[in-house]
Protein backbone atom coordinates (compact mmCIF):
# COMPACT_ATOMS: atom_id res chain seq x y z
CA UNK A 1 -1.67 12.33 35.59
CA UNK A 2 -0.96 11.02 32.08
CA UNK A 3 -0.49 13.30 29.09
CA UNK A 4 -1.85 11.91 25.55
CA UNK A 5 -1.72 13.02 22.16
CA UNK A 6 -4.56 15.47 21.66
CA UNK A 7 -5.91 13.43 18.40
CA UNK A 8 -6.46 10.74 20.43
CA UNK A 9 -9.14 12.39 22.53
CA UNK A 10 -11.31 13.71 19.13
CA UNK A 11 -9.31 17.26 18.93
CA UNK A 12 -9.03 17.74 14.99
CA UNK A 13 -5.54 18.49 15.12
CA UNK A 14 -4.18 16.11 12.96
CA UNK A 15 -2.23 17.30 9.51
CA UNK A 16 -5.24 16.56 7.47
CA UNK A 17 -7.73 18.25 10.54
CA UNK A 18 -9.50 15.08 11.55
CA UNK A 19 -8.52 12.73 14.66
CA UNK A 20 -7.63 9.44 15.92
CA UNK A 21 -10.21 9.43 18.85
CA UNK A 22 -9.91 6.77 21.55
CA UNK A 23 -13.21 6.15 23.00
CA UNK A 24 -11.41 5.25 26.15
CA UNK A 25 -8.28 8.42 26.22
CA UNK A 26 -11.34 10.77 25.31
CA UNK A 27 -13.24 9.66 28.46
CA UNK A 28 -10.07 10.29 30.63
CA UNK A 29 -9.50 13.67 29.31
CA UNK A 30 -13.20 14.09 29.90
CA UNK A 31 -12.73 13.31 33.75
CA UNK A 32 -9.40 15.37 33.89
CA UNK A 33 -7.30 12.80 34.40
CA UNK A 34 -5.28 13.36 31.32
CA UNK A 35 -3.49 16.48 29.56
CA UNK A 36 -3.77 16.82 25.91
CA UNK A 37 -0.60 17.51 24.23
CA UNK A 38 -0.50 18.42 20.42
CA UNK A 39 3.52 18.71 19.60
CA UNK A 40 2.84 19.84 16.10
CA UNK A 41 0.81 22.40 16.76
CA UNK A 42 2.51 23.57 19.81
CA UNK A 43 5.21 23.54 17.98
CA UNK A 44 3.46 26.24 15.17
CA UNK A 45 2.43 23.87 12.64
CA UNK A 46 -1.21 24.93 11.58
CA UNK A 47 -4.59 22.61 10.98
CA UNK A 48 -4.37 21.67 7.82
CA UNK A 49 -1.29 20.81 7.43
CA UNK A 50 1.10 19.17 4.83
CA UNK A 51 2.09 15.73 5.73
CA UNK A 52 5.91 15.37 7.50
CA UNK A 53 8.19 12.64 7.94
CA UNK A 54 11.58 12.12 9.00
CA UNK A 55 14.62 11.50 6.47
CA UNK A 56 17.62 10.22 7.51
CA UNK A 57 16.67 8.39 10.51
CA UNK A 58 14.59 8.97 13.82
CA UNK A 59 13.63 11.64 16.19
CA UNK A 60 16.68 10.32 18.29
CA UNK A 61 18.88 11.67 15.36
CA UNK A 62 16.36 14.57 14.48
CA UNK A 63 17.31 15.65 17.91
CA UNK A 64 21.08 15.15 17.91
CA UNK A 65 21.09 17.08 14.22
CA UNK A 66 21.63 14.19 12.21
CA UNK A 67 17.96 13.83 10.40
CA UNK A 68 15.53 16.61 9.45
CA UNK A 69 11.55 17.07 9.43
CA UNK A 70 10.54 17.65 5.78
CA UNK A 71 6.64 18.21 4.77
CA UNK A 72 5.42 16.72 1.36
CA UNK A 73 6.15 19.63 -0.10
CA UNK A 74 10.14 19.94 0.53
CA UNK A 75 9.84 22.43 3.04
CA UNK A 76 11.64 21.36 6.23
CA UNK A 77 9.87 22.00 9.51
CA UNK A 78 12.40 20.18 11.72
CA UNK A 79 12.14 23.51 14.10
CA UNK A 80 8.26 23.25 14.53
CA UNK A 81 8.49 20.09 15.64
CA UNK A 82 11.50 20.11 17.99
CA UNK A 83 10.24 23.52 19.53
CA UNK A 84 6.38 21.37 20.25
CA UNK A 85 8.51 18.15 21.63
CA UNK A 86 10.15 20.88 23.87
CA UNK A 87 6.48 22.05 24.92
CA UNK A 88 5.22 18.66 25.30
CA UNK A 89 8.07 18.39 27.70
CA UNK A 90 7.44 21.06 29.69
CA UNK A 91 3.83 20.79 30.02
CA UNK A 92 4.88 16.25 31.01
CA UNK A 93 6.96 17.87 33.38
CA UNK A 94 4.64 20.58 35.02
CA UNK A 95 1.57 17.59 35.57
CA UNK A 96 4.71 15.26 36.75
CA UNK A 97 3.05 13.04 34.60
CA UNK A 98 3.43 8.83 34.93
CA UNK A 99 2.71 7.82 31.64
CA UNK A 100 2.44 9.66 27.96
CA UNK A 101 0.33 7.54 25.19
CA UNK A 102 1.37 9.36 22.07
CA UNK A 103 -0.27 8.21 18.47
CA UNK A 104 1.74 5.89 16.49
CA UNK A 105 3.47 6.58 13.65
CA UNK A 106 4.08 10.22 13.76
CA UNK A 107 6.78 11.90 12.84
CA UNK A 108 6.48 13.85 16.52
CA UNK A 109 4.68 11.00 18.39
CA UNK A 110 5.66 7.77 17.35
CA UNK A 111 6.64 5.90 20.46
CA UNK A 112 7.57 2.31 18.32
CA UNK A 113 7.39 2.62 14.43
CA UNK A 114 7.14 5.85 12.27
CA UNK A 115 7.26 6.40 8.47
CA UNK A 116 10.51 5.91 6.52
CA UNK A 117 10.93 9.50 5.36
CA UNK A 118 9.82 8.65 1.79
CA UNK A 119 6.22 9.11 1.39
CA UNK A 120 5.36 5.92 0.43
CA UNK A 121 3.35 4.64 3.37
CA UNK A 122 5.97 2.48 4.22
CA UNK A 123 7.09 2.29 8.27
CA UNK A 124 10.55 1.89 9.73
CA UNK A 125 11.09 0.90 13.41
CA UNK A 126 11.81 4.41 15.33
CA UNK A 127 10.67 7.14 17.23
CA UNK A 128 9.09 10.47 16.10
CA UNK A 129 11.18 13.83 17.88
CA UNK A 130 8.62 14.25 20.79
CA UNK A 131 8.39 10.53 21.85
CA UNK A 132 12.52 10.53 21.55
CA UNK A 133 12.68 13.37 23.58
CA UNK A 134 10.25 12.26 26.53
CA UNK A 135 12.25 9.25 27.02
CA UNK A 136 15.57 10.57 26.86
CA UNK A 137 14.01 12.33 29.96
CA UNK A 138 12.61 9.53 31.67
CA UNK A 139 9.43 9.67 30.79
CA UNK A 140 7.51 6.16 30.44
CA UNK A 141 5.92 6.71 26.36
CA UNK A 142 4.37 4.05 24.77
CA UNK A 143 1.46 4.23 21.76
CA UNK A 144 -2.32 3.73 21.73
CA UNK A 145 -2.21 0.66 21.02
CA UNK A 146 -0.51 -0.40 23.58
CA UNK A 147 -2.89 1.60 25.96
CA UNK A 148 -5.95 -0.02 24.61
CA UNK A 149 -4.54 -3.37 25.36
CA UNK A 150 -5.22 -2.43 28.96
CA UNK A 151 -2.02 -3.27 30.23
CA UNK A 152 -1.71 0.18 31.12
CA UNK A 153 -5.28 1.15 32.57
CA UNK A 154 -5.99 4.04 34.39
CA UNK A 155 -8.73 4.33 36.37
């Protein structure tokens, strides 16, 4: 079983309530061989949403209390989105899944590069909290991207 990043199957979960839909992720979910997995709004975060990113670092230090979650607005939701990485975990680890494709550049599910914590658009190398999370516990994470390159096909 894999688990993939709801968006990525056409759920409008995204913070501005559309999605990232992969033709191919939304035909697995279709057959049941994948879970969705939303972190942010598992986490609490509603649909809309303000924007987040991370300041001062990565979900790695977002998770050892070194970097927070703040939304456009100044408001920090570093708790939302640890408490949905924590759900994403548990539901990885209840389909023992073999492989998580999570959307790139996410402050929760950035698996490569994620944005720099400024607003600007610009991207910094790094994980977002739920993709740091699922690998510190072994889980292989990688983006959509990668997934649609077909080095990872599922059939």
């Amino acid at each position: 079983m894999i688990i993939v990043s709801s968006c990525l199957a056409g759920v409008e979960c995204r913070y501005d309530g559309s999605h990232n839909v992969l033709e191919k992720i939304q035909k697995l979910a279709g057959e049941n061989k994948a879970v969705l997995v939303c972190p942010e709004v598992m986490g609490g975060c509603p649909t809309p949403r303000e924007p987040a990113e991370i300041v001062f670092g990565t979900g790695e230090d977002v998770l050892d209390g070194r970097a927070k979650v703040i939304d456009r607005s100044g408001r920090e939701v570093t708790e939302l989105f640890v408490e949905g990485a924590y759900k994403a975990l548990e539901t990885a680890r209840k389909h023992n899944a073999t492989l998580i494709v999570l959307k790139e550049n996410s402050p929760s599910c950035g698996s490569g590069m994620i944005y720099d914590g400024h607003f600007s658009g610009n991207k910094i190398p790094g994980e977002g909290v739920t993709a740091a999370l699922l690998r510190r516990e072994g889980f292989k994470v990688i983006s959509e991207q990668e997934f649609a390159s077909g080095a990872f096909d599922i059939r």
